[in-house]
Protein backbone atom coordinates (compact mmCIF):
# COMPACT_ATOMS: atom_id res chain seq x y z
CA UNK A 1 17.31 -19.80 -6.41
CA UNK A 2 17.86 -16.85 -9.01
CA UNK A 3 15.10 -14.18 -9.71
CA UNK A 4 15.09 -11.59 -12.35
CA UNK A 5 13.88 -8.19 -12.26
CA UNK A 6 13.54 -5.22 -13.95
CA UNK A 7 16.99 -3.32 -13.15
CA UNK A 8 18.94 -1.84 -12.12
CA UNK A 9 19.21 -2.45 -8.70
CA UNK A 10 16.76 0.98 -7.30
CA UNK A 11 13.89 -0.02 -9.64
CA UNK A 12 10.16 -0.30 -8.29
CA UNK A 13 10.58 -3.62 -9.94
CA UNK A 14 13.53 -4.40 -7.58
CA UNK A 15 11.87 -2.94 -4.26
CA UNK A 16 8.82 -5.40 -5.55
CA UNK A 17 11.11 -8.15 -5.48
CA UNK A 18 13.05 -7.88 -2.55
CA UNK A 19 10.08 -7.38 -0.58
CA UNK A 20 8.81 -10.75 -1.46
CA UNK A 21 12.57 -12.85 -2.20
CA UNK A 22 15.75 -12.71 -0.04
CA UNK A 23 18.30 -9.94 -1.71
CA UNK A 24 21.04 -12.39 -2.42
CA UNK A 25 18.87 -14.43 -4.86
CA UNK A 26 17.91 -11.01 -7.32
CA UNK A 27 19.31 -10.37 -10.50
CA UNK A 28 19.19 -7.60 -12.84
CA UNK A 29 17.67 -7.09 -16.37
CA UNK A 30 17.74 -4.43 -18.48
CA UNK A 31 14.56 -4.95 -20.45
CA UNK A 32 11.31 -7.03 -20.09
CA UNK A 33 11.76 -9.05 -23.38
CA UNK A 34 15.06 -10.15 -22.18
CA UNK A 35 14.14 -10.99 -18.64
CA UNK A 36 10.73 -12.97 -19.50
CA UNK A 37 13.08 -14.67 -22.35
CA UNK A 38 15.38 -15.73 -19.47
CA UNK A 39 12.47 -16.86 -17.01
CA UNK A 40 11.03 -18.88 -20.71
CA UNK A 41 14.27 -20.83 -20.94
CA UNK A 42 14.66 -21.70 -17.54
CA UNK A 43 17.74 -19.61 -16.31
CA UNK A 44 15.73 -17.70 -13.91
CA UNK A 45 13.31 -19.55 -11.29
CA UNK A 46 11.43 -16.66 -10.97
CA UNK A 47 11.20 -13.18 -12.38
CA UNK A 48 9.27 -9.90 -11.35
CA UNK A 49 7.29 -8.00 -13.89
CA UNK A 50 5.02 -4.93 -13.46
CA UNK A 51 1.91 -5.36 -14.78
CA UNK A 52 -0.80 -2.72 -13.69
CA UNK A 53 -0.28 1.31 -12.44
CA UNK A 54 -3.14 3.14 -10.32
CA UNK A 55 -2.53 6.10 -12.34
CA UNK A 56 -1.42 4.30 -16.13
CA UNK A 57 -3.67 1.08 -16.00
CA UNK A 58 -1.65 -1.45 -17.90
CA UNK A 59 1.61 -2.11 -18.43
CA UNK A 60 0.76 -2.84 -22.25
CA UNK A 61 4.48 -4.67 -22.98
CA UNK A 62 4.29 -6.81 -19.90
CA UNK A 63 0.67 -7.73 -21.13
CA UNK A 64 2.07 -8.85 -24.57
CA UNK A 65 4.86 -10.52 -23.56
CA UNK A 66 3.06 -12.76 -21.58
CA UNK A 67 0.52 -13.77 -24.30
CA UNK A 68 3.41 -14.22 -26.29
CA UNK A 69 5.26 -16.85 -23.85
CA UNK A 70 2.59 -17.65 -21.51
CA UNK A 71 4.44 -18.75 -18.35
CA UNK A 72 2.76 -19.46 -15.02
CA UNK A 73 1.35 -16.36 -12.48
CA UNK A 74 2.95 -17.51 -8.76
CA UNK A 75 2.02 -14.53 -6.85
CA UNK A 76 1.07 -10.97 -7.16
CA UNK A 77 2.49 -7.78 -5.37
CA UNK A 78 1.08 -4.37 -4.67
CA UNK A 79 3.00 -1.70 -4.06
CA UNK A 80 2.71 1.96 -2.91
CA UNK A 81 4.46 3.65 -5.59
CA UNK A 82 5.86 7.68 -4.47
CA UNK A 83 7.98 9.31 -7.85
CA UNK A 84 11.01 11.32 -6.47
CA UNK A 85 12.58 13.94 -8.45
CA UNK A 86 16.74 13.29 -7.68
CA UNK A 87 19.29 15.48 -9.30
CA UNK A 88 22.89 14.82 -8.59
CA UNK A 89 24.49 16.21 -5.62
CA UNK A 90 26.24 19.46 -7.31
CA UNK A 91 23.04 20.78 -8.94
CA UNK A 92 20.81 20.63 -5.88
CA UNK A 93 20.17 23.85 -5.53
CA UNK A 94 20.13 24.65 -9.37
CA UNK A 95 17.65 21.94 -9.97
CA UNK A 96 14.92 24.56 -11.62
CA UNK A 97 17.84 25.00 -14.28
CA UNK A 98 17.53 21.04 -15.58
CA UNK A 99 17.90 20.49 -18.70
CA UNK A 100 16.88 16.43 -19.61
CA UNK A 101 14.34 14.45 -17.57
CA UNK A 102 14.73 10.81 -17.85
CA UNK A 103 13.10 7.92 -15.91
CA UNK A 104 10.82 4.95 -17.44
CA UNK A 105 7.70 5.80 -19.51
CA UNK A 106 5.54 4.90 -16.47
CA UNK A 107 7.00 6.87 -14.24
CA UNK A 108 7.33 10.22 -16.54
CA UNK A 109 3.33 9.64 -17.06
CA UNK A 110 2.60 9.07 -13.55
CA UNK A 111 4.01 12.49 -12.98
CA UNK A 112 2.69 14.62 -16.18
CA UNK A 113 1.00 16.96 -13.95
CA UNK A 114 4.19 17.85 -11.96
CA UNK A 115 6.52 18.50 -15.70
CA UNK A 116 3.44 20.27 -17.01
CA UNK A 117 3.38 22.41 -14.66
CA UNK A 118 7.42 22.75 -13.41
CA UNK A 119 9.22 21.52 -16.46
CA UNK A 120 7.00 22.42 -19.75
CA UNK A 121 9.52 22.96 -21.81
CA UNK A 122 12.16 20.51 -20.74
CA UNK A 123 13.25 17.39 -22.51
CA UNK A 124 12.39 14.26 -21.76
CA UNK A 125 13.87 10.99 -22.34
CA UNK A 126 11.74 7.53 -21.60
CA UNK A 127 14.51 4.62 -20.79
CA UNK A 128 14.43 1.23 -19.56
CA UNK A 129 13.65 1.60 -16.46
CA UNK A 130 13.76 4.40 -13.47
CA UNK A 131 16.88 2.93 -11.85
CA UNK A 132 18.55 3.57 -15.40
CA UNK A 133 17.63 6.59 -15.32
CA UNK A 134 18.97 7.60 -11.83
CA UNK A 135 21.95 5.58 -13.07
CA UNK A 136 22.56 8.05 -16.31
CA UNK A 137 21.93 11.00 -13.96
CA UNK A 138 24.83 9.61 -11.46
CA UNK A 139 26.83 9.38 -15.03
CA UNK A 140 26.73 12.83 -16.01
CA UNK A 141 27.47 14.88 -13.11
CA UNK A 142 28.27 17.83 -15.29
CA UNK A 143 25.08 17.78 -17.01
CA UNK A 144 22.37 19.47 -15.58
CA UNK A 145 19.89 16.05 -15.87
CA UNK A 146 17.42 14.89 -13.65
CA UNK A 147 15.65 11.71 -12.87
CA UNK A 148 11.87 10.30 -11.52
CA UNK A 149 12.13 7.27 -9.84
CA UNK A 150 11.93 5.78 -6.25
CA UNK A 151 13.79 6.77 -2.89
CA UNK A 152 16.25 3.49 -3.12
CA UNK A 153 17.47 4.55 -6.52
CA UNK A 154 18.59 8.18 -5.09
CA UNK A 155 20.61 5.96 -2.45
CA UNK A 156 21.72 3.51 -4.32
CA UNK A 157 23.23 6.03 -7.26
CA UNK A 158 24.09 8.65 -4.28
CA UNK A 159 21.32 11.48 -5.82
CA UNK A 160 19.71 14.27 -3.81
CA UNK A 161 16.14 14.37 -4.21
CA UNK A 162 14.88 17.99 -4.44
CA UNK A 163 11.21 17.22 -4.96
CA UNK A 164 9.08 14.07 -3.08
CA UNK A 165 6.16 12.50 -4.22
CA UNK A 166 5.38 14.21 -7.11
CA UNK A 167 2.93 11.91 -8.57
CA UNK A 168 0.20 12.94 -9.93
CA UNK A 169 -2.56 11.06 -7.29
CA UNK A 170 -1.48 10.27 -3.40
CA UNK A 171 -2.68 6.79 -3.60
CA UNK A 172 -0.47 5.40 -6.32
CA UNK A 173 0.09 1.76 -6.36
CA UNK A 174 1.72 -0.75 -8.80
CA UNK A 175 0.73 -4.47 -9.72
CA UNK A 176 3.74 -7.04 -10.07
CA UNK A 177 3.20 -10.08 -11.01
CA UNK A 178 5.79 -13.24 -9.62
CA UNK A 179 5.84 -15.78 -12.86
CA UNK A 180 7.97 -19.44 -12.35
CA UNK A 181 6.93 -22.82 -12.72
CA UNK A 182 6.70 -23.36 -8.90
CA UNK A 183 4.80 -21.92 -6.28
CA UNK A 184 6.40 -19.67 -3.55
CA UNK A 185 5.33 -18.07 -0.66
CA UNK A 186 6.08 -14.94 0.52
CA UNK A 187 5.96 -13.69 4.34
CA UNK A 188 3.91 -10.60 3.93
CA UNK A 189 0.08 -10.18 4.22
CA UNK A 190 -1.65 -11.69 1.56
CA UNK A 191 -5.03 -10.75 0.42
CA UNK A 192 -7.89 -13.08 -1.65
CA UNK A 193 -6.68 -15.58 -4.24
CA UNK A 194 -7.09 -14.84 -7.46
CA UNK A 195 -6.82 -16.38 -11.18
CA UNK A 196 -5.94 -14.80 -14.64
CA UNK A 197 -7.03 -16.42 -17.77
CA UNK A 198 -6.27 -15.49 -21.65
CA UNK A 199 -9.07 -16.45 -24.14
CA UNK A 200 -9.85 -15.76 -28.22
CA UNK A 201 -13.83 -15.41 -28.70
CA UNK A 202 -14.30 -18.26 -30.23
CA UNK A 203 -15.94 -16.16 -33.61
CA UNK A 204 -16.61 -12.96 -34.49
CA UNK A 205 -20.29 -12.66 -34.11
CA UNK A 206 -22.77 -10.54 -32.08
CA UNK A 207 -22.85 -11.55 -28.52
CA UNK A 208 -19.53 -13.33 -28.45
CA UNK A 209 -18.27 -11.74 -25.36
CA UNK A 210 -21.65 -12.19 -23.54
CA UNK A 211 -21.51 -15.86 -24.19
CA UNK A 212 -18.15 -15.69 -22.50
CA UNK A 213 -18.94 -13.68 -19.92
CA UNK A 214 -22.38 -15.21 -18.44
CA UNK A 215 -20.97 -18.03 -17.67
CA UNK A 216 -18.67 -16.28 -14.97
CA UNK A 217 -21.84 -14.36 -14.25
CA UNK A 218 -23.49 -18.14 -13.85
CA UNK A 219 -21.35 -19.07 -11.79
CA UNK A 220 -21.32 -16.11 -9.37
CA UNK A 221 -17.62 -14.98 -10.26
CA UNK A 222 -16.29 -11.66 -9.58
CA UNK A 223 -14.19 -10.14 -12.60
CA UNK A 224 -11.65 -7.82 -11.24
CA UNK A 225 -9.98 -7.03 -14.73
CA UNK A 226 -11.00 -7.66 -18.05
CA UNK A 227 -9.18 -6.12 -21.15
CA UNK A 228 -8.53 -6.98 -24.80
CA UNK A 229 -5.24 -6.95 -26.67
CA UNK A 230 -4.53 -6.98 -30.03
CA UNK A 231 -3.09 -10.19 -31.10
CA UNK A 232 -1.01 -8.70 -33.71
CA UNK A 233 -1.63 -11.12 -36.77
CA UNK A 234 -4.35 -8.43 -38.38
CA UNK A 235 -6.52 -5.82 -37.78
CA UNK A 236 -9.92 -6.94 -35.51
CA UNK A 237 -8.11 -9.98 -33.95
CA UNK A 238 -7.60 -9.82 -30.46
CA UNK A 239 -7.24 -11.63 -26.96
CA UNK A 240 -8.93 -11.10 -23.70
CA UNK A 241 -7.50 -11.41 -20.58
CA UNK A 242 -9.53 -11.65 -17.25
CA UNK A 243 -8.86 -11.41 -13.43
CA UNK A 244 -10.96 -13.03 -10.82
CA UNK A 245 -11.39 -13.80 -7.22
CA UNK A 246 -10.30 -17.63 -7.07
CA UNK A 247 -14.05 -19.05 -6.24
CA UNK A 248 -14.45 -22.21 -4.22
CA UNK A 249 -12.66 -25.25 -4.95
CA UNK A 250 -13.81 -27.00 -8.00
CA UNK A 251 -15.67 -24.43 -9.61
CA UNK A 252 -12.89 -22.82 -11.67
CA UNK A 253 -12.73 -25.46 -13.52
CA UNK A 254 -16.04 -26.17 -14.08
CA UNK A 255 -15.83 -22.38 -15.84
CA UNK A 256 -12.48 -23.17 -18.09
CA UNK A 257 -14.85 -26.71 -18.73
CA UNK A 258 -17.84 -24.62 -20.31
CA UNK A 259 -15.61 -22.24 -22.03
CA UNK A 260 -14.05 -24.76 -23.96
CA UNK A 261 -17.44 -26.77 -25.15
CA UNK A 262 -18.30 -23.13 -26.34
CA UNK A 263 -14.94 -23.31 -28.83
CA UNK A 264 -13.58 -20.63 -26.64
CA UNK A 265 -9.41 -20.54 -26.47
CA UNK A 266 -8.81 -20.89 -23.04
CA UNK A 267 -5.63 -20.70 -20.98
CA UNK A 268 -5.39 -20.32 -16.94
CA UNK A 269 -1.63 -18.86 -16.57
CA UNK A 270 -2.37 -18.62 -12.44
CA UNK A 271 -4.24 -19.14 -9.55
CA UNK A 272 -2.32 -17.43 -6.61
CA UNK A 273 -2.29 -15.38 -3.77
CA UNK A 274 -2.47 -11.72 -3.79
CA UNK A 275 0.11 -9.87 -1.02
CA UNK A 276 -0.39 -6.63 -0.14
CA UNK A 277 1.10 -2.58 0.24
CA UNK A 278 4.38 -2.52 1.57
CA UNK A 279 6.62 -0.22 2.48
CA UNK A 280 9.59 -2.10 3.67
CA UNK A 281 12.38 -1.15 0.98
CA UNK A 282 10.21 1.08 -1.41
């Protein structure tokens, strides 16, 4: 079995997925388009995506990606999410001094408070991921940089981390989303079932999104999510995608049924089980 992840290996991504697949089966990708491109054609089995930050709300690329190639929700993760700032070993103790910050766009946001108020003046560099940017800080050990990122990527790129959990809330967690063709199971505790849907209104008229949205209501469906994305053809044209708590057997579809007689675009990319905070390997 091969998964893909968001890597390098040190990523939340990879923590995510080796939580939930065995170690020897994870492989490395430097960028979402390329590692949902690989999962599309069928290289991968599986592959690992974040979708959703406590502190950020949506991973917006993950989100359009997935509209884009529409591949099959498995299983979702949640996981507690601390930011470390690591420097490497020889500027430890001059880590005030930095001169770059670099980690993943996510991370860098989830910890605005912290470089507001430490860092104000100091560049900062969003890259691919916060492995990478451990990685480029392991690179340049005669540059004063620094990186944000999780406790496994100061091991695995041998960094000294001079400040912990400098996120901006305690309670910081990350969404990941498992996408193959093929259900898997995972062995940690698992929370309700839910389902994600993407849908176009089916025109743009005055109570479109109420039509849509009393029939869950009907139906006695709890929404967890809903948000709109903009489909990129023109301005005013979007889609809507929608998280719920799986309801009992046979009523999903009778939901996707009366969508569709309404001329709604509807399309159910999972029904799966949720698995919850871990710490194992974070």
């Amino acid at each position: 079995m091969k998964v893909g992840y968001l890597g390098p290996r040190g990523s939340f991504t990879y923590s995510a997925a080796a939580n939930f697949f065995k170690e020897e089966s994870l492989l490395p990708y430097d960028s979402l388009t390329a590692l949902l491109e690989e999962q599309r054609k069928g290289t991968l089995d599986y592959c690992v995506v974040p979708i959703e930050n406590t502190i950020e709300g949506s991973v917006l690329p993950t989100l359009d990606l997935i509209f884009q190639t529409l591949p099959t929700i498995q299983a979702e993760i949640v996981l507690p999410i601390q930011q470390q700032l690591m420097v490497h070993p020889a500027h430890a103790q001059s880590w005030r001094e930095t001169e770059l910050i670099c980690s993943h766009q996510q991370a860098l946001a989830q910890s605005q408070v912290f470089l507001m108020n430490h860092f104000p003046t100091v560049d900062i560099e969003q890259i691919g991921s916060t492995a990478q940017g451990a990685q480029k800080v392991a690179d340049n050990p005669d540059k004063r940089y620094a990186a944000i990122g999780s406790r496994a990527a100061a091991k695995q790129f041998g960094l000294t981390i001079v400040q912990e959990n400098i996120q901006s809330i305690t309670e910081n967690e990350t969404r990941f989303w498992v996408l193959g063709a093929q259900p898997v199971a995972g062995n940690m505790p698992h929370g309700k079932n839910k389902a994600t849907i993407l849908f176009d209104l089916a025109s743009d008229h005055p109570g479109a999104l109420y039509q849509c949205l009393a029939i869950f209501a009907g139906e006695k469906i709890n929404l967890t999510k809903i948000e709109s994305r903009t489909q990129k053809t023109k301005l005013g044209e979007y889609f809507f995608i929608i998280d719920l708590e799986t309801p009992e057997e046979g009523t999903l579809s009778s939901v996707l049924d009366q969508l569709k007689e309404q001329n709604f675009t509807v399309t159910l990319i999972g029904d799966y089980p949720t698995y919850l905070p871990q710490v194992r390997k974070s």
